[in-house]
Protein backbone atom coordinates (compact mmCIF):
# COMPACT_ATOMS: atom_id res chain seq x y z
CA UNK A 1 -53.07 24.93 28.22
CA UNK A 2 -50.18 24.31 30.28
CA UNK A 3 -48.59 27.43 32.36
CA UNK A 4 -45.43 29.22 30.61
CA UNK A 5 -42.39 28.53 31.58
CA UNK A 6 -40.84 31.10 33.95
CA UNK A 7 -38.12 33.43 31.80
CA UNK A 8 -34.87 32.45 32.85
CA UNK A 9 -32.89 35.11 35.57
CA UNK A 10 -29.92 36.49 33.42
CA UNK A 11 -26.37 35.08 34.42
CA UNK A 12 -23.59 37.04 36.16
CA UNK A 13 -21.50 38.81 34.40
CA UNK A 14 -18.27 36.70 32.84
CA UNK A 15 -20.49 33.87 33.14
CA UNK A 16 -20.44 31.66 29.90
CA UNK A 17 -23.93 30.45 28.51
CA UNK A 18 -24.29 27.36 26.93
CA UNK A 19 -24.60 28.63 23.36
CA UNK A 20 -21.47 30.40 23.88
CA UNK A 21 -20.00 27.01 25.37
CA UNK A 22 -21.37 25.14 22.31
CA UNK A 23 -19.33 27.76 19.83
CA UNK A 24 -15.97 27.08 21.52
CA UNK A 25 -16.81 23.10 20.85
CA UNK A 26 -17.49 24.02 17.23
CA UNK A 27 -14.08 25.75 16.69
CA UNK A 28 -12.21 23.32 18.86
CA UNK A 29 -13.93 20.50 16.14
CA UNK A 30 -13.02 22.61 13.18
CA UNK A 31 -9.60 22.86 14.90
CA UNK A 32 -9.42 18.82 15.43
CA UNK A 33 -9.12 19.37 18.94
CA UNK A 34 -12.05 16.23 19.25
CA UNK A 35 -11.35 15.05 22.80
CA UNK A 36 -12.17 18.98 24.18
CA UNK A 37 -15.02 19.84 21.77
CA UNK A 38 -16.56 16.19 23.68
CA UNK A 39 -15.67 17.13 26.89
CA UNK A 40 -17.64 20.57 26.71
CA UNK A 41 -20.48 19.35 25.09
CA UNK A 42 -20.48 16.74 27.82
CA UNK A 43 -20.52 19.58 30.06
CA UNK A 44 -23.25 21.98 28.81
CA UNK A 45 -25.50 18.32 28.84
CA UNK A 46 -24.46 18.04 32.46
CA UNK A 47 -26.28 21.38 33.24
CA UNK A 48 -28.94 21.15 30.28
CA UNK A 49 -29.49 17.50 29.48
CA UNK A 50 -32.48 18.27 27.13
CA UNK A 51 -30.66 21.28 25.13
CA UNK A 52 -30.86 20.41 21.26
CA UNK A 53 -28.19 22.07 20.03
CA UNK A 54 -25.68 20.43 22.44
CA UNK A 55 -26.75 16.87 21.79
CA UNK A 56 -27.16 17.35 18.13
CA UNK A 57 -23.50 19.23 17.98
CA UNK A 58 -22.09 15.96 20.22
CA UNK A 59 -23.73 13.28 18.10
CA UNK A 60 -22.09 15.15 14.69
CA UNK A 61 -18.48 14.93 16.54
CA UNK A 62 -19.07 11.44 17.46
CA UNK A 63 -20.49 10.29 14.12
CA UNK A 64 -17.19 11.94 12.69
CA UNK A 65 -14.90 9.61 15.02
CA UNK A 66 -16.63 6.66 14.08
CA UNK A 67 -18.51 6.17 17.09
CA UNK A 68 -21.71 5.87 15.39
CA UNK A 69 -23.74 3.63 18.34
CA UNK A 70 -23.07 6.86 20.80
CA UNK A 71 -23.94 9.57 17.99
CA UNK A 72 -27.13 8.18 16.66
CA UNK A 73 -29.31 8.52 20.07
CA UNK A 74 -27.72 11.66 20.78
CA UNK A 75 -29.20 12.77 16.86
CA UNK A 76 -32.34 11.19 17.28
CA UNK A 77 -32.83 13.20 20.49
CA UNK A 78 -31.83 16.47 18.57
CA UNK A 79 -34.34 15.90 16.14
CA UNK A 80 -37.36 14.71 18.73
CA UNK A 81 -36.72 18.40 20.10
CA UNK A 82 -35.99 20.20 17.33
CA UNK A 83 -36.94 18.93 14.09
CA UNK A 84 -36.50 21.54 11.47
CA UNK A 85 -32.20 21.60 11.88
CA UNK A 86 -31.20 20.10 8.04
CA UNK A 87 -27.64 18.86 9.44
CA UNK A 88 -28.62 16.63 12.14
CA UNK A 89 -30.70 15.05 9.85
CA UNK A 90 -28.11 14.81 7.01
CA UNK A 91 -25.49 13.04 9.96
CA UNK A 92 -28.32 11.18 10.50
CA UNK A 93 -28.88 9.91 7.05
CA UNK A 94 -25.06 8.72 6.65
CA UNK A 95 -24.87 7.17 10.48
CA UNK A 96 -28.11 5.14 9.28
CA UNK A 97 -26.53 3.68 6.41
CA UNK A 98 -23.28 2.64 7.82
CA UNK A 99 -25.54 0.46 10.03
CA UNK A 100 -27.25 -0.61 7.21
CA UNK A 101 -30.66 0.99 8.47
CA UNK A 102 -31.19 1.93 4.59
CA UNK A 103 -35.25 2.50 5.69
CA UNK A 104 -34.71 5.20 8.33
CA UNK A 105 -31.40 6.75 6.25
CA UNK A 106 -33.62 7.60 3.42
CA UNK A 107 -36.21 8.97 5.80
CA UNK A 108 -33.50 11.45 7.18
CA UNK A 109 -32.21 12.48 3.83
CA UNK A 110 -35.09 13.15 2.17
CA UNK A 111 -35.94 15.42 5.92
CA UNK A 112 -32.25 17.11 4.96
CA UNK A 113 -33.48 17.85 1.62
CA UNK A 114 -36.68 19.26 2.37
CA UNK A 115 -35.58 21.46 5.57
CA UNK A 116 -32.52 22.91 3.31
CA UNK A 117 -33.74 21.94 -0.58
CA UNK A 118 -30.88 24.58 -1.86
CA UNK A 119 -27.87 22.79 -0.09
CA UNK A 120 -25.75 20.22 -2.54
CA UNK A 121 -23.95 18.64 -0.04
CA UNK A 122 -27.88 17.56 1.26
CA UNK A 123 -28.62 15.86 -2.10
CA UNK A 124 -25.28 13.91 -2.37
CA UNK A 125 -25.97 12.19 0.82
CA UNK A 126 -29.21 11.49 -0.15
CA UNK A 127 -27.45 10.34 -3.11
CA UNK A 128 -25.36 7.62 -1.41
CA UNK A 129 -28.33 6.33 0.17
CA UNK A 130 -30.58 5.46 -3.03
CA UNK A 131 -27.06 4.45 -4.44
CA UNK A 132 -27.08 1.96 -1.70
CA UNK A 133 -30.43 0.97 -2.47
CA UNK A 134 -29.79 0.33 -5.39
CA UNK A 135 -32.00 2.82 -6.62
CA UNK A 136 -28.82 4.25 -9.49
CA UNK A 137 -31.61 6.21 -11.28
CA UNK A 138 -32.16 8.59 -8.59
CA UNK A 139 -28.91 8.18 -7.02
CA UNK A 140 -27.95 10.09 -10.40
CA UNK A 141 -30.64 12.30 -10.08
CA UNK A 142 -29.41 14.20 -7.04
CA UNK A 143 -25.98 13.92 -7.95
CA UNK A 144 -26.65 15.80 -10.57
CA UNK A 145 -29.39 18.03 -8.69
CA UNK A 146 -25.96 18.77 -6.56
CA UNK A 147 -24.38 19.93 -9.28
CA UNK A 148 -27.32 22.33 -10.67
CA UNK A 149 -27.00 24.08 -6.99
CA UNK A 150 -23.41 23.83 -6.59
CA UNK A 151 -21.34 23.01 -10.01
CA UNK A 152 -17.96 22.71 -8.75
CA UNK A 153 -18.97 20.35 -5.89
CA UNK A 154 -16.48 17.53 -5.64
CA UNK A 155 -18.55 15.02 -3.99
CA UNK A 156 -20.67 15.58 -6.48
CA UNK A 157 -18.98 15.17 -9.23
CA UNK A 158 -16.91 12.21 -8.05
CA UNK A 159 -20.12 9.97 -6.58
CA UNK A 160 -21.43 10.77 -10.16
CA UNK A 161 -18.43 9.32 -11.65
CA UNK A 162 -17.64 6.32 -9.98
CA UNK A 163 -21.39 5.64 -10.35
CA UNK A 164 -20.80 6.04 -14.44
CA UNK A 165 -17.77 3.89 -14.17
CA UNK A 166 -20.10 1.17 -12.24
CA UNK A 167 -22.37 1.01 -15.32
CA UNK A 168 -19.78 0.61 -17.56
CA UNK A 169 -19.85 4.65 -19.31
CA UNK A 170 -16.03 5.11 -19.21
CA UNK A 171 -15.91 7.89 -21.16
CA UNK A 172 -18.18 10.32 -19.08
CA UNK A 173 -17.15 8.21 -15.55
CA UNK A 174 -13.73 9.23 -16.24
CA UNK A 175 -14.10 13.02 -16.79
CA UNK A 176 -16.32 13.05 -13.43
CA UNK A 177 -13.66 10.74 -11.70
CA UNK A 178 -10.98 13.08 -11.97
CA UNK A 179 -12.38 15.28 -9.19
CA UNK A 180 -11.40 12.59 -6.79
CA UNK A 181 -8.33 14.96 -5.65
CA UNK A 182 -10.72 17.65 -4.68
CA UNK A 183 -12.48 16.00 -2.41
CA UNK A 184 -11.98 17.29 1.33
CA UNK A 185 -10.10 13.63 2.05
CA UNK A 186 -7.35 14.49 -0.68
CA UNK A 187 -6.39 18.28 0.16
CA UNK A 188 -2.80 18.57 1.57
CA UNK A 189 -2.11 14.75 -0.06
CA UNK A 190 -0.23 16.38 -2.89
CA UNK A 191 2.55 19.07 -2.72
CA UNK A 192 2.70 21.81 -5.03
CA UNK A 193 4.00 20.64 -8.45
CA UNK A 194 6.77 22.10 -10.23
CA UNK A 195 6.28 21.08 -13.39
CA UNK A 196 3.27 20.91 -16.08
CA UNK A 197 0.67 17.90 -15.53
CA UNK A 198 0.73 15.02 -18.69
CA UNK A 199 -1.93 14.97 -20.79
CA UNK A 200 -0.55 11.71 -23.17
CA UNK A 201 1.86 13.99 -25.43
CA UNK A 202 5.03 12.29 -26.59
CA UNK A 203 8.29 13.82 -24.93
CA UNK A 204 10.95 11.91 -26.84
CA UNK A 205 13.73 12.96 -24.61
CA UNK A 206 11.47 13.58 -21.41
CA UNK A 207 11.69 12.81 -18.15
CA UNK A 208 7.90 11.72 -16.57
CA UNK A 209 7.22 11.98 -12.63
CA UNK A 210 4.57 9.69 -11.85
CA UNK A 211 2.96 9.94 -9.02
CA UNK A 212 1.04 7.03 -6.70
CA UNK A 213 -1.58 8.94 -5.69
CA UNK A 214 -4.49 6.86 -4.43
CA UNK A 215 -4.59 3.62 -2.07
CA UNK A 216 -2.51 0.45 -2.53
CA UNK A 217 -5.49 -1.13 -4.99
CA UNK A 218 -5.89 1.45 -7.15
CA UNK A 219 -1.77 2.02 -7.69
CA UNK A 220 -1.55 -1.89 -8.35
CA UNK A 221 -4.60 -2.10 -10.43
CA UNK A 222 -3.10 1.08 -12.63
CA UNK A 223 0.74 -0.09 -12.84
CA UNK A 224 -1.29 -1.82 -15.71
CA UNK A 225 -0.96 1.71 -17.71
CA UNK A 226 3.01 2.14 -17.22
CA UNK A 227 4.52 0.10 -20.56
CA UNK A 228 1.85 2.69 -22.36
CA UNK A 229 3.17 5.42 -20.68
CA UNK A 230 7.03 4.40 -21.18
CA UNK A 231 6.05 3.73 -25.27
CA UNK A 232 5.57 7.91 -25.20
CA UNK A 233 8.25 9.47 -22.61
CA UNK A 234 11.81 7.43 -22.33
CA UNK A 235 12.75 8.32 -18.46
CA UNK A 236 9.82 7.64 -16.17
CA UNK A 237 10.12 8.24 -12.26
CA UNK A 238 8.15 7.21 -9.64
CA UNK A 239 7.04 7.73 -6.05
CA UNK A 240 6.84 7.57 -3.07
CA UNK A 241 7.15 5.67 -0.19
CA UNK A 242 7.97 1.98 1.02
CA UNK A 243 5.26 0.39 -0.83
CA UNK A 244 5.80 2.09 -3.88
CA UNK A 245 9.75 0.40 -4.23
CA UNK A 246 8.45 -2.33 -2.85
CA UNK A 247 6.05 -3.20 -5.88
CA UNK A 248 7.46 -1.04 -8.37
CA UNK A 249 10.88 -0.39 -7.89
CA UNK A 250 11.60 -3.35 -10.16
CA UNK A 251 9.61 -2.54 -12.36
CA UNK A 252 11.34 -2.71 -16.11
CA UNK A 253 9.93 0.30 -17.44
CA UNK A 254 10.61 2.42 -14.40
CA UNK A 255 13.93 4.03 -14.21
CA UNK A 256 14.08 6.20 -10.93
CA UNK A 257 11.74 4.84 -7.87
CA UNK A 258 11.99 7.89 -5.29
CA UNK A 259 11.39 7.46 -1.67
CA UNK A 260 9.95 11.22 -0.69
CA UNK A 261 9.11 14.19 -2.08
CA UNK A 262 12.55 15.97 -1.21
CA UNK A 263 13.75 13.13 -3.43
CA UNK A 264 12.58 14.36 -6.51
CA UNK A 265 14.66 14.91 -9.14
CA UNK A 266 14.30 16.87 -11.99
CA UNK A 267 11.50 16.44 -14.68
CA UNK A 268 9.47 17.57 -17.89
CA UNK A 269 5.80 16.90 -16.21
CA UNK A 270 3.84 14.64 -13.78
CA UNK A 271 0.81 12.69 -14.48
CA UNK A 272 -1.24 11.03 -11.29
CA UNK A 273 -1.18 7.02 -11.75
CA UNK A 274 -4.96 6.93 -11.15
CA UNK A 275 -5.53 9.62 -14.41
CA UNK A 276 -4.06 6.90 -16.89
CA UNK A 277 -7.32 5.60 -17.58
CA UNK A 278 -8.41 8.80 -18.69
CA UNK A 279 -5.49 9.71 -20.56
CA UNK A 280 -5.76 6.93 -22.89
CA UNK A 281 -9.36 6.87 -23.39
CA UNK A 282 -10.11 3.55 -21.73
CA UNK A 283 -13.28 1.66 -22.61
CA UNK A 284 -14.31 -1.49 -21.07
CA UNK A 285 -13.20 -3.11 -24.26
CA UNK A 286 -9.91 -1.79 -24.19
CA UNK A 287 -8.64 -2.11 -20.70
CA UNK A 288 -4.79 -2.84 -21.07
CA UNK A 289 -4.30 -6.54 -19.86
CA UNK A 290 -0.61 -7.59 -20.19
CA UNK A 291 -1.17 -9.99 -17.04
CA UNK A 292 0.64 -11.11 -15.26
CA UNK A 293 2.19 -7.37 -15.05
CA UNK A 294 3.90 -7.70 -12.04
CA UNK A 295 6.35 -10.75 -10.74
CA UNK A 296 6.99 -11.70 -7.20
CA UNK A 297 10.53 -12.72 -6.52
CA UNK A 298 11.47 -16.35 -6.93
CA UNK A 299 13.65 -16.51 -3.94
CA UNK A 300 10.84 -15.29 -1.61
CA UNK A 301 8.29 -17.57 -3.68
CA UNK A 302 10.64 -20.44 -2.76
CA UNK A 303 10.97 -19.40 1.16
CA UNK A 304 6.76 -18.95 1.37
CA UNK A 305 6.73 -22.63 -0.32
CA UNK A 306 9.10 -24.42 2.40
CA UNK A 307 7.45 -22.18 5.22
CA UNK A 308 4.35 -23.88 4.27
CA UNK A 309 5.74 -27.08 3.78
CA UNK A 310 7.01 -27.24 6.98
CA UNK A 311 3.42 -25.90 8.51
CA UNK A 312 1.26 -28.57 6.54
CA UNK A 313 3.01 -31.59 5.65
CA UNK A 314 0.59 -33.05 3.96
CA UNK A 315 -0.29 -31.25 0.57
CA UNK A 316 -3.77 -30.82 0.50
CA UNK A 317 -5.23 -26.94 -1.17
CA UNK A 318 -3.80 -23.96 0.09
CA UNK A 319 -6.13 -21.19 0.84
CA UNK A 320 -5.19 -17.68 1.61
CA UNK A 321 -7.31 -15.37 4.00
CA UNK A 322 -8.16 -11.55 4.06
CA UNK A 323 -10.87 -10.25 6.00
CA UNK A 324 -10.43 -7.21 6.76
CA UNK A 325 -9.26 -3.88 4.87
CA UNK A 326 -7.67 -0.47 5.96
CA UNK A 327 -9.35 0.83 9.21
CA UNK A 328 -9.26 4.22 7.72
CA UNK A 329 -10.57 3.62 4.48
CA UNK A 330 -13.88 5.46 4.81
CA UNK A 331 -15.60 2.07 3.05
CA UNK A 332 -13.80 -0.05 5.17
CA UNK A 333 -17.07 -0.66 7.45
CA UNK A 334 -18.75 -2.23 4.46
CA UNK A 335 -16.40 -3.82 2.98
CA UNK A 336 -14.85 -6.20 6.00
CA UNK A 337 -15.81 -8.64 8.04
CA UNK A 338 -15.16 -10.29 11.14
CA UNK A 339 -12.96 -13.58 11.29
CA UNK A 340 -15.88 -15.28 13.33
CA UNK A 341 -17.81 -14.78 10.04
CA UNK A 342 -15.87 -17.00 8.04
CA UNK A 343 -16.44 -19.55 10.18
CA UNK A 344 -18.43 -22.03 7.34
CA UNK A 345 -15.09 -21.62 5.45
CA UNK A 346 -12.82 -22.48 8.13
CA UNK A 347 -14.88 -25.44 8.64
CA UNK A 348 -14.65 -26.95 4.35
CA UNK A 349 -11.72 -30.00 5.13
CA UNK A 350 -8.96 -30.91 3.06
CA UNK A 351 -7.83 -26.98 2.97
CA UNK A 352 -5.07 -25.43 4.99
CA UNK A 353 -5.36 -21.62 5.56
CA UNK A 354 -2.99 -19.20 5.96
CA UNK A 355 -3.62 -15.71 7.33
CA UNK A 356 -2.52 -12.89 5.01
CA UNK A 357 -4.33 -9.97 7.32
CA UNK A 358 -2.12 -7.44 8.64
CA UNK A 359 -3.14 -6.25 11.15
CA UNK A 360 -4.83 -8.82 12.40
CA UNK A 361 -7.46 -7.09 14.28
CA UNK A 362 -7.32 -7.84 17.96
CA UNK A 363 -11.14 -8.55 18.74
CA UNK A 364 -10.56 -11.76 15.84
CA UNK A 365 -7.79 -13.58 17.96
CA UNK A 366 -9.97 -14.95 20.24
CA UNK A 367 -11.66 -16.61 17.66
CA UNK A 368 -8.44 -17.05 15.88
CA UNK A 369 -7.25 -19.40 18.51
CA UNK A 370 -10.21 -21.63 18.39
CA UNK A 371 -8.87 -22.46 14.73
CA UNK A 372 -5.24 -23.59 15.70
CA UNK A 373 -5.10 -24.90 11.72
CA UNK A 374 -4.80 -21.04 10.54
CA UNK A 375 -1.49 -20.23 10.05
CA UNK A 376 -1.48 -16.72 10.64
CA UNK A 377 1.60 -14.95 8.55
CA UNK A 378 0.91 -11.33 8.59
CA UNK A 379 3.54 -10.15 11.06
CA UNK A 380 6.16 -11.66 9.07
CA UNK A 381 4.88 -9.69 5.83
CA UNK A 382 7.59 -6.77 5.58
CA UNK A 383 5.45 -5.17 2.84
CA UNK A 384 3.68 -5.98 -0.59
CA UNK A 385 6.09 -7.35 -2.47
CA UNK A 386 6.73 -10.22 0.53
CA UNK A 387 2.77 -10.62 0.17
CA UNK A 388 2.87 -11.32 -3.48
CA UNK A 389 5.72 -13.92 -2.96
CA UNK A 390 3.29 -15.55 0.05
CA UNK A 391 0.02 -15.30 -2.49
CA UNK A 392 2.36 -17.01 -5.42
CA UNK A 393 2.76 -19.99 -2.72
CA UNK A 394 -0.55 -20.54 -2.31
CA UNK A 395 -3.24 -22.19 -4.20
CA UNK A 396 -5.92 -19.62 -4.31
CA UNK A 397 -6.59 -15.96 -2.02
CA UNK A 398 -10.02 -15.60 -0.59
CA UNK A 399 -10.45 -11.91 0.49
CA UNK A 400 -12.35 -9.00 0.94
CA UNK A 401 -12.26 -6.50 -1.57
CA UNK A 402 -8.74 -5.07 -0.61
CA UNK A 403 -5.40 -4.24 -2.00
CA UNK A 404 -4.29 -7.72 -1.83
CA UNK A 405 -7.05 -9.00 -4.78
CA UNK A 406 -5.78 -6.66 -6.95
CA UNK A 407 -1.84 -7.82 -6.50
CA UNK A 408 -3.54 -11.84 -6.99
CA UNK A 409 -4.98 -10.38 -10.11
CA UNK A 410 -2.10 -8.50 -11.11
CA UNK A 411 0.23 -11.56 -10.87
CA UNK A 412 -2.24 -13.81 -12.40
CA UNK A 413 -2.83 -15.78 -9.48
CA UNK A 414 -6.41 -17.59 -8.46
CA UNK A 415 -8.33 -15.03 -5.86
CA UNK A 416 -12.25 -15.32 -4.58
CA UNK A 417 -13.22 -11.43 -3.58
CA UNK A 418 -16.11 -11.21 -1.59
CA UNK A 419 -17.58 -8.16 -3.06
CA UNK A 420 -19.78 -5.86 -1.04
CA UNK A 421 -23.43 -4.43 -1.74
CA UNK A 422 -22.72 -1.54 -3.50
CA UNK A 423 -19.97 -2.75 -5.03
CA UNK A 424 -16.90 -0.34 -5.91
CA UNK A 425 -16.99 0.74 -9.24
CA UNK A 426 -14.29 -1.37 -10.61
CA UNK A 427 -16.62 -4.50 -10.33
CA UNK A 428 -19.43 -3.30 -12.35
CA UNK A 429 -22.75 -4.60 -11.91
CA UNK A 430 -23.83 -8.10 -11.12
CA UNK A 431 -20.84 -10.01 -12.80
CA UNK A 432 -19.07 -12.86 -10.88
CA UNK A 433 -15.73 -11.56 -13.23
CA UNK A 434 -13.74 -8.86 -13.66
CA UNK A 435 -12.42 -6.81 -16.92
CA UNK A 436 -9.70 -5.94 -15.39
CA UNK A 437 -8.48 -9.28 -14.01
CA UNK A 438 -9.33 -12.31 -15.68
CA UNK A 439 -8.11 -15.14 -12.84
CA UNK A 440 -10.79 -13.34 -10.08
CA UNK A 441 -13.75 -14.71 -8.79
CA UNK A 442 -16.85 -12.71 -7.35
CA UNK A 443 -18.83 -13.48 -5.04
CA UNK A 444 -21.55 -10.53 -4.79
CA UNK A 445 -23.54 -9.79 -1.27
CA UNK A 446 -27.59 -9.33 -3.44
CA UNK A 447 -28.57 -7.00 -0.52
CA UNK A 448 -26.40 -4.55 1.34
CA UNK A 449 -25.16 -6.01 5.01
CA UNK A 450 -25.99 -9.78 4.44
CA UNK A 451 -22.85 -11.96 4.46
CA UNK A 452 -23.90 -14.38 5.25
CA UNK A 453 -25.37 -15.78 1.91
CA UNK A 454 -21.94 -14.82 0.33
CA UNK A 455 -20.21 -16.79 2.49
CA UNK A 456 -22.38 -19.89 2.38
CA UNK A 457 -21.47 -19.96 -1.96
CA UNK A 458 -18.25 -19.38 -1.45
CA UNK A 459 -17.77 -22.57 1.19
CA UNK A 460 -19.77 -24.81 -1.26
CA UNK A 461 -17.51 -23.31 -4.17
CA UNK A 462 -14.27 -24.55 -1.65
CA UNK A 463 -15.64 -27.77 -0.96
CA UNK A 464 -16.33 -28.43 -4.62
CA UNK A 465 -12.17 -27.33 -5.17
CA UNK A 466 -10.93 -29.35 -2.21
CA UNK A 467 -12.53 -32.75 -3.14
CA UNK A 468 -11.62 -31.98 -7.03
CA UNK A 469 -8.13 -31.52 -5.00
CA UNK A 470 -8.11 -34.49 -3.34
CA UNK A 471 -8.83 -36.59 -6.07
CA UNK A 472 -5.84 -35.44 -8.10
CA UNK A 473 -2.99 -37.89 -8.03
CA UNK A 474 -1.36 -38.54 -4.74
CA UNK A 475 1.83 -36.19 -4.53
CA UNK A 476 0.60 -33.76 -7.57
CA UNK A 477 0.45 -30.13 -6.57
CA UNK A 478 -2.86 -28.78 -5.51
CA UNK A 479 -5.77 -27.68 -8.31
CA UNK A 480 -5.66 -24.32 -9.46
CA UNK A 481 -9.15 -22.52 -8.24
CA UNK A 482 -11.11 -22.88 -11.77
């Protein structure tokens, strides 16, 4: 038996111990002071480099910036030291399954679960991981085990829902998708209403505030809803922001498009864009499709069409490129891709490609320049409605899944969407289309991570379009992506 260790001499008064050290970095993390909570954790792991508590508390801050190839050691070492703490674990379990370590993310989950069985948030993590699986069965299972320990748990309810609305079971998806704007993510989004929310009544001499209230996709996939909408109140206002005019402003049915919230004028009720699903009892057989439902401008159609005119004289198929979604989009890790990885697209001749991605990440211009054919646009794109008029030019959009499949869709134009494994809700299961957009095209990763296979179908489906292209009539415009 080895000899005990000697009992520590106490400190001087006034002198902090690392515990207490390890408190102030908790409250300056709860406070979003990130940069100081680091540095003293950093600190107490100067003096105590083996001290659980200060490398699991570091690798939870760091898994919370993103910086998931620092937090993950720092976790594991927690854990090696002191096994039996349910949250490093439970970071553990969502760190391992943004890298796509689905093995060792179920491993920590189900150690979350069993160290705190009691504690919902636990089981909706280990949730997201058989949901990533695949496994929907007992994805469901603890979502709903989160519920019997917690009822009112957001997460909870809103993984359940969009997991429902996968499978196709509107009805119930719906109810549990309306807790998306109490998730943690969506407090402070929405000011304090003034009037009464809209459940679908008629106000014959109303006035409706509608809000946009989710990201750029979802607002363009549920502008669908608004001739519904103006059938039951006459005066329907909208907001807010840039985007929001820029899209909608034009809209026929939409009398007032409002810039802020200090903007707002006076009205009967307000009913959240994303809710009109809901509020007309949508089924997958009775998804509103008026498309196209929204127009670009023919002026900036007709400036896109001589810009790339002048860019490729010779009129061979036009491809548009996407590859990457909103950095803070907390799927954006799964859902986007490098520019290298496109590379067996880039490479299918007879297409010119322009660049639709904005930003365009820095770490892709490097390979960027090794394609000097890619017209690259996205600087010039003053906001969606300029991207609609660019996408109208074009012959067909190849993209992640991003806002700008859903304004292809919405204007009837040709788009490819290389579709992540799991895919968001709106895709369903295993279908190359899409209910809610009849001119899309899936192309579905069969395991979650691998690219690489999606990419390879969706170069042979190009090749097959550019020779059917080239074989058209010399001077004819390009094929339409079939």
């Amino acid at each position: 038996m080895s000899e005990a260790a000697p009992t520590p001499a106490p400190l001087p008064p006034g002198v902090e111990t690392p515990e207490q050290a390890l408190n102030r970095a908790l409250n300056a993390a709860k406070a979003r002071r990130t940069n100081e909570a680091i540095g003293i954790c950093r600190d107490v792991l100067a003096a105590n480099p083996e001290l659980p508590g200060a490398l699991g508390l570091l690798g939870g801050i760091l898994g919370q910036e993103g910086r998931n190839d620092e937090a993950i050691p720092l976790l594991e070492a927690a854990v090696a030291r002191l096994p039996n703490v349910a949250n490093w674990h439970l970071n553990l379990c969502a760190l391992y399954r943004v890298k796509n370590r689905l093995e060792d993310s179920l491993r920590a989950g189900l150690e979350a679960v069993k160290h705190s069985p009691e504690t919902a948030p636990h089981r909706v993590e280990l949730a997201l991981t058989h949901l990533t699986r695949g496994e929907r069965d007992e994805a469901a299972r603890q979502f709903r085990e989160a519920l019997a320990r917690e009822p009112e748990n957001p997460a909870a309810h809103m993984g359940l829902g969009e997991l429902l609305l996968s499978l196709g079971e509107y009805g119930p998806g719906w109810m549990e998708y309306a807790w998306r704007n109490k998730l943690d993510q969506a407090r402070g989004t929405l000011p304090r209403m003034k009037a009464a929310p809209w459940n679908g009544m008629r106000l014959p001499q109303g006035k409706l505030l509608i809000v946009a209230d989710q990201g750029f996709g979802d607002m363009i996939q549920f502008a669908r809803y608004i001739p519904m909408v103006r059938e039951r109140v006459p005066h329907l206002i909208i907001g807010w922001g840039p985007e929001v005019t820029a899209l909608l402003g034009r809209h026929p049915d939409i009398a007032e498009c409002i810039p802020s919230w200090a903007e707002v004028p006076e009205h009967d009720a307000y009913v959240l864009l994303s809710s009109l699903p809901q509020i007309f009892h949508t089924e997958l057989d009775t998804i509103p499709l008026p498309i196209p439902y929204l127009h670009p401008d023919p002026d900036r159609v007709g400036f896109w069409r001589a810009r790339f005119d002048a860019a490729f004289p010779a009129r061979r198929l036009r491809v548009g490129l996407a590859w990457s979604g909103r950095p803070s989009h907390p799927n954006n890790p799964r859902r986007s891709l490098r520019l290298a990885s496109l590379a067996p697209l880039l490479a299918v001749p007879g297409v010119d490609f322009v660049s639709l991605q904005k930003p365009f990440p820095p770490e892709d211009r490097a390979v960027a320049s090794g394609h000097p054919g890619l017209l690259a646009i996205g600087d010039e794109l003053a906001d969606f409605a300029d991207t609609g008029a660019a996408i109208a030019a074009l012959d067909l959009l190849i993209s992640v899944d991003t806002a700008v499949v859903h304004l292809a869709g919405a204007m009837a134009r040709e788009a490819w969407v290389l579709v992540p494994e799991p895919a968001d809700w709106r895709w369903l299961l295993g279908r190359e289309d899409t209910v809610w957009y009849h001119t899309l095209r899936l192309f579905r990763q069969t395991r979650a991570g691998e690219w690489a296979p999606v990419i390879e179908r969706a170069a042979q489906a190009l090749a097959t379009l550019a020779g059917r292209s080239a074989a058209a009539a010399p001077g004819a415009p390009a094929l339409v992506a079939g």
